[in-house]
Protein backbone atom coordinates (compact mmCIF):
# COMPACT_ATOMS: atom_id res chain seq x y z
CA UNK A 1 -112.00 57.29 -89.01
CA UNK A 2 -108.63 56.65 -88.16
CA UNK A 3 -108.29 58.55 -85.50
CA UNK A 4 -111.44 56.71 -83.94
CA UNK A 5 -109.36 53.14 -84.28
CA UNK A 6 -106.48 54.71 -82.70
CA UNK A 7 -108.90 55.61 -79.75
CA UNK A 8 -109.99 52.27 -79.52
CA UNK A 9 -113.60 53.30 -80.35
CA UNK A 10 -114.41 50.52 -83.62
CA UNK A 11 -118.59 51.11 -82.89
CA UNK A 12 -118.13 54.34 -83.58
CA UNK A 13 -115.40 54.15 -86.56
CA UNK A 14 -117.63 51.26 -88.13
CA UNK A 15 -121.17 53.64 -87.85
CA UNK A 16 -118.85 56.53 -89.82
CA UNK A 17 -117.36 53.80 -92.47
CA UNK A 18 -121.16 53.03 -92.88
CA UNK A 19 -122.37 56.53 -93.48
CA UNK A 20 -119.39 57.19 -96.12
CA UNK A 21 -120.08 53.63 -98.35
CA UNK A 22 -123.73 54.45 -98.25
CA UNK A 23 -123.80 55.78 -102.07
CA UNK A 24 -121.33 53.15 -103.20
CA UNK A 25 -117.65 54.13 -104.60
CA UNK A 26 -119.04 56.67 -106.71
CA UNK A 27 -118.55 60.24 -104.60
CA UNK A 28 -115.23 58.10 -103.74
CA UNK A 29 -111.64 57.85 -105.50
CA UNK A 30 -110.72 53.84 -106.25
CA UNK A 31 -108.09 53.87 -103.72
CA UNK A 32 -110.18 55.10 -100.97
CA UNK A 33 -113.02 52.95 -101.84
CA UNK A 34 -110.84 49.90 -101.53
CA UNK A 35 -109.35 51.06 -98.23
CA UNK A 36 -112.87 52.01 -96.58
CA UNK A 37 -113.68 48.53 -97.54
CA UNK A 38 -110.77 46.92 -95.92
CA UNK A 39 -111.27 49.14 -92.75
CA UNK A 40 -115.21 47.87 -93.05
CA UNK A 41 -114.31 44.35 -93.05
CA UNK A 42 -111.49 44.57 -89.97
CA UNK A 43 -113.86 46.34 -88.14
CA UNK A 44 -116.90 44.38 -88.66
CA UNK A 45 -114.83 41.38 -86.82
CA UNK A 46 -114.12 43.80 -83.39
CA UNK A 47 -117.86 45.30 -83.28
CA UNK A 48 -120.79 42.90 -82.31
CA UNK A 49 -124.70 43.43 -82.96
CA UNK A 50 -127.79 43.31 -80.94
CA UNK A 51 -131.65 42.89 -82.44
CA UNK A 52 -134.04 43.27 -80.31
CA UNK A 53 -137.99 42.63 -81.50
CA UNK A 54 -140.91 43.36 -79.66
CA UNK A 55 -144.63 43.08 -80.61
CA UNK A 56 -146.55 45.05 -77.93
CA UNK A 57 -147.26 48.54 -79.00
CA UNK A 58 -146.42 51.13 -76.20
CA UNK A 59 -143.65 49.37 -74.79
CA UNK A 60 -140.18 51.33 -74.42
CA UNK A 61 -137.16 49.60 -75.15
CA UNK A 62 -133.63 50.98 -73.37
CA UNK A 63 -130.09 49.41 -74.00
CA UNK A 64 -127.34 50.11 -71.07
CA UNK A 65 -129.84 53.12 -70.23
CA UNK A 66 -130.16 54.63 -73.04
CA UNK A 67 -133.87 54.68 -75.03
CA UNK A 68 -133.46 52.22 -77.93
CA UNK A 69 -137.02 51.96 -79.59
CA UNK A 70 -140.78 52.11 -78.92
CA UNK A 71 -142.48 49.11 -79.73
CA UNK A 72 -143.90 47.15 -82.13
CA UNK A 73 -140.37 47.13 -83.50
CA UNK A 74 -136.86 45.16 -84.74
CA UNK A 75 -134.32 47.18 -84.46
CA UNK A 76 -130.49 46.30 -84.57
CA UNK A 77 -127.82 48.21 -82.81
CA UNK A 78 -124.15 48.05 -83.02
CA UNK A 79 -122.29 47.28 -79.73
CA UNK A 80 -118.68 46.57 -78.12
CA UNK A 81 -118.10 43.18 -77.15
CA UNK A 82 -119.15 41.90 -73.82
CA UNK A 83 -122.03 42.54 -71.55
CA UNK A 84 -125.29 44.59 -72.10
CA UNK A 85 -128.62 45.45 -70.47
CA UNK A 86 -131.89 45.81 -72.01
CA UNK A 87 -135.18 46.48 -70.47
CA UNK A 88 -138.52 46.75 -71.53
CA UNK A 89 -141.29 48.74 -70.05
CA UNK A 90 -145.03 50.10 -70.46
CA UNK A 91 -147.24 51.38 -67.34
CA UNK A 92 -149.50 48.52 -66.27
CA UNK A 93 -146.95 45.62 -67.34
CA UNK A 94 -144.18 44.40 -65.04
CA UNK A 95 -141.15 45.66 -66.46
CA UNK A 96 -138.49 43.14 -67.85
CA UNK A 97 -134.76 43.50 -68.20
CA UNK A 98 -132.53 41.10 -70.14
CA UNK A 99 -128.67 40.49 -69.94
CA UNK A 100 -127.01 39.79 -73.31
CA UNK A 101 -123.64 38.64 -73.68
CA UNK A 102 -122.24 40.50 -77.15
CA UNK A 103 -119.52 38.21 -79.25
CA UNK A 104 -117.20 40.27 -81.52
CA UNK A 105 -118.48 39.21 -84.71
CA UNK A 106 -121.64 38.18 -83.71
CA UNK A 107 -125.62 38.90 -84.26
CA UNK A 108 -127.40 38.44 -81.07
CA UNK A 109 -130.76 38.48 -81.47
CA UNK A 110 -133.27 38.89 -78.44
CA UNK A 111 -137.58 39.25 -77.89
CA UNK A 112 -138.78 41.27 -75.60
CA UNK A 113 -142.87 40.62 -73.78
CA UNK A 114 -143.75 42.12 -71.17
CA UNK A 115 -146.44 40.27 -68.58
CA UNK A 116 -149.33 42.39 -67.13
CA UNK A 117 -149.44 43.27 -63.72
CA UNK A 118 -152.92 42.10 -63.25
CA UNK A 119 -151.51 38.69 -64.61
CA UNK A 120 -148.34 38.50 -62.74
CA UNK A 121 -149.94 38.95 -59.46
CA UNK A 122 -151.34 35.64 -58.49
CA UNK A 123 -147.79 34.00 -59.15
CA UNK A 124 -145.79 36.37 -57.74
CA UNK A 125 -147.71 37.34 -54.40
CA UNK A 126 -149.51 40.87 -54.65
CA UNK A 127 -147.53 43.52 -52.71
CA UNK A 128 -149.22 46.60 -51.17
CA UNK A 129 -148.51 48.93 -48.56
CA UNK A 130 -150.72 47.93 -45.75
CA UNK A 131 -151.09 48.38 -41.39
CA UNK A 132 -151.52 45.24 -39.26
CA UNK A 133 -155.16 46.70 -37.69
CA UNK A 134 -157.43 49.90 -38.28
CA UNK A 135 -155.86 53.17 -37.68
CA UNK A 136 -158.16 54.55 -35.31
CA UNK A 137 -157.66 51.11 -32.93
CA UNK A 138 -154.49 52.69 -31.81
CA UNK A 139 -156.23 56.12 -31.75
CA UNK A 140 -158.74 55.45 -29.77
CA UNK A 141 -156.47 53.65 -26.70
CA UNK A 142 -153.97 56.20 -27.47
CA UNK A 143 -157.15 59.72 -26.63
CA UNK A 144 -158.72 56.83 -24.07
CA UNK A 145 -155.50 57.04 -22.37
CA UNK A 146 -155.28 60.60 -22.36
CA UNK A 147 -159.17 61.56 -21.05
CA UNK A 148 -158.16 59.01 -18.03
CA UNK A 149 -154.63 60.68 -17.27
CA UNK A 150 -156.51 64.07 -17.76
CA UNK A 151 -159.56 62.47 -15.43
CA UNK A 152 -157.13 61.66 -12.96
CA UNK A 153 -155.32 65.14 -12.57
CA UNK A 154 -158.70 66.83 -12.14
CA UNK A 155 -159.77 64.53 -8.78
CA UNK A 156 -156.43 65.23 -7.33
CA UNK A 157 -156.69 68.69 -7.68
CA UNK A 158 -159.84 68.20 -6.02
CA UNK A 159 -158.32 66.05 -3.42
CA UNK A 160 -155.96 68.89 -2.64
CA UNK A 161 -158.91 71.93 -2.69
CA UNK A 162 -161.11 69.18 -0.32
CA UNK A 163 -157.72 68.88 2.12
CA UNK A 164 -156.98 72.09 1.84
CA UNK A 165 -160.35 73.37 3.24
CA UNK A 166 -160.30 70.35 5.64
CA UNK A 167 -157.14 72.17 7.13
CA UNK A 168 -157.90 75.38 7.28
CA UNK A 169 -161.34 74.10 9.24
CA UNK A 170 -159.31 72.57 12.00
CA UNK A 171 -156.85 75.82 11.67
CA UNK A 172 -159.77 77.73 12.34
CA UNK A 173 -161.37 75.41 14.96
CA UNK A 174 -158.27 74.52 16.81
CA UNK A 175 -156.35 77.60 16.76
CA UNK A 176 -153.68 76.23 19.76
CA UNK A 177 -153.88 72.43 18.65
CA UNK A 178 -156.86 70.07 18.79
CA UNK A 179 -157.12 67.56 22.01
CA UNK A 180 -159.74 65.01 21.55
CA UNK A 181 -162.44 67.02 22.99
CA UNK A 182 -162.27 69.67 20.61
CA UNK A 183 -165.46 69.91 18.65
CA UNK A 184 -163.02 68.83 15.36
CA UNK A 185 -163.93 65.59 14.49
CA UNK A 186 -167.58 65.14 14.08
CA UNK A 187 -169.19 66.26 10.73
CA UNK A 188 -168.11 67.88 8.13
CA UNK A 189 -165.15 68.16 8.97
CA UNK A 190 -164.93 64.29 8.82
CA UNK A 191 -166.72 64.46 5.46
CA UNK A 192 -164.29 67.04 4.32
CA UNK A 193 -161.17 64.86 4.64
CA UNK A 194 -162.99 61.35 3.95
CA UNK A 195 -163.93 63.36 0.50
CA UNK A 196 -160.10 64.57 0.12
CA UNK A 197 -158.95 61.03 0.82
CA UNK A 198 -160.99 59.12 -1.90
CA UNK A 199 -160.56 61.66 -4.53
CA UNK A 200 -157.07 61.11 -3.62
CA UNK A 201 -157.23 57.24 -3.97
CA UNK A 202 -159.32 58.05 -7.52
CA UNK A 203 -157.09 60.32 -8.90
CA UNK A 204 -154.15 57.92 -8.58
CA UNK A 205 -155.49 54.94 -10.04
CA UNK A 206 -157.33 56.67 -12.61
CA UNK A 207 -154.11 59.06 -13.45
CA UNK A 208 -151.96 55.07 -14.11
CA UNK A 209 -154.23 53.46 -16.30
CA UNK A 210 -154.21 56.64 -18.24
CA UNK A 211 -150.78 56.77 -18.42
CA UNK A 212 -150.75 53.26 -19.33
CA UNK A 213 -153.23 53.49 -21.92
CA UNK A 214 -151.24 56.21 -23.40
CA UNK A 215 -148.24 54.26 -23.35
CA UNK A 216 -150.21 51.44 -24.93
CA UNK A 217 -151.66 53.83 -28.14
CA UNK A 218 -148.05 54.68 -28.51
CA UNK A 219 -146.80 51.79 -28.99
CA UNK A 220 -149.51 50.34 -31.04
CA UNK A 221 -149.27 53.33 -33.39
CA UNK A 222 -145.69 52.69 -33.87
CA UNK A 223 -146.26 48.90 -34.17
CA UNK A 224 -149.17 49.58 -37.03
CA UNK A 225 -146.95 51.82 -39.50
CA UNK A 226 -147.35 50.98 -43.08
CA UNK A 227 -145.09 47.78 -43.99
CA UNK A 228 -145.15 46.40 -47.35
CA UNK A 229 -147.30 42.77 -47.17
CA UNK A 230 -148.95 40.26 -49.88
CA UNK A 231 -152.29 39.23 -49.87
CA UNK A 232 -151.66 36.16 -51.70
CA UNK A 233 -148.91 33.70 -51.04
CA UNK A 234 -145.64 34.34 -53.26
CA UNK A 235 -144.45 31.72 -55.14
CA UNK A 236 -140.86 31.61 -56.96
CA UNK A 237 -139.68 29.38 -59.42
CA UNK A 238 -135.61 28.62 -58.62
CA UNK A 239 -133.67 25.92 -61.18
CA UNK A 240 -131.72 23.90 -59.72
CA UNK A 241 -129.40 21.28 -61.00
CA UNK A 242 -132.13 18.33 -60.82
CA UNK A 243 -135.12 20.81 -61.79
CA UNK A 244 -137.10 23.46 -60.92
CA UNK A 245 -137.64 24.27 -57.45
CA UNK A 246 -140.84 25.81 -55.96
CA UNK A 247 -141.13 28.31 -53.07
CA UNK A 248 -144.11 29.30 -51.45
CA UNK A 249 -144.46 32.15 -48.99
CA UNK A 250 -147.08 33.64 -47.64
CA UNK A 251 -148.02 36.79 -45.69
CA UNK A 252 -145.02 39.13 -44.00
């Protein structure tokens, strides 16, 4: 016991004083009694004491971190000076945590109720994890984009078979060079490179929306990740020096 005083630990020396005046001064020589009891009673003005009640069955009661009791229950704890944490909590219930301020000396004594989370909602905005549109929105622009870039590629690989035959029609026509009597231009040879041209002029234009549309279901996709949002507005209850302030906030 002394040696606990010496280490500055008076919680613990006061629990072991405890434990040895539990049958009285009986197991104990006169002397000794009388100087446990003097110990007890310098001790008992550097230790305080925390009591902590709470009703609701279930509920699990830590102090600093450590497990304390499980409710209903008053229990009383032994603690240094100064500040201390407690915190209730039971699945379903929002949990609560209380700081306590410990005098040497002292009792503090401290109730502990939790709220429902089904109760607590409405005042303090529900939160869930939620997207700004339906998933398959961005989906669908995002595979839209893709069938139109894919759409696009396929007429200008046709535009480049159509050419390629138009060539090797004037190749085999106009093995020296065409002049413009050369039987080259009327059809299909003209049909052959009017086809090339406009699959051409499709294949572009249908290759950039695609790749804009793609773009697009990107960006939506990344825009519509799961962010945390309230369905109801939040209000929060601040005291200030003239009252109680009110704070309303809605959906983010």
């Amino acid at each position: 016991m002394r040696c606990l005083i010496q280490l500055d630990r008076p919680v613990d020396a006061y629990d072991n004083l405890e434990l040895a005046l539990r049958y009285g001064s009986a197991p104990l020589e006169e002397a000794v009694y009388a100087e446990a009891l003097g110990y007890k009673k310098l001790l008992a003005g550097q230790v305080a004491q925390i009591e902590v009640t709470c009703a609701q069955p279930g509920v699990a009661i830590s102090l600093d971190g450590q497990e304390l009791a499980t409710c209903p229950a008053t229990t009383v704890r032994r603690v240094a000076p100064g500040h201390h944490r407690l915190q209730g909590t039971r699945d379903g219930f929002q949990p609560r945590t209380v700081d306590v301020e410990a005098a040497a000396g002292a009792l503090q004594r401290t109730t502990i109720t939790l709220a429902p989370i089904a109760a607590a909602a409405p005042l303090a905005g529900e939160a869930r994890l939620g997207r700004r549109w339906a998933t398959w929105k961005s989906w669908v622009v995002f595979a839209t984009g893709l069938a139109a870039t894919a759409a696009g590629t396929a007429f200008e690989v046709r535009a480049f078979a159509t050419m390629h035959d138009y060539d090797a029609l004037v190749a085999s026509r106009c093995p020296n060079g065409c002049t413009p009597g050369d039987p080259i231009s009327p059809p299909p040879s003209t049909r052959l490179r009017d086809r090339a041209e406009r699959d051409n002029a499709i294949g572009l234009a249908t290759g950039a929306a695609g790749l804009a549309a793609v773009a697009t279901g990107a960006v939506m996709l990344y825009v519509n990740r799961e962010r945390l949002v309230r369905d109801r507005p939040a209000v929060t209850l601040s005291p200030t020096g003239d009252g109680l302030a009110v704070l309303l906030g809605g959906r983010f």
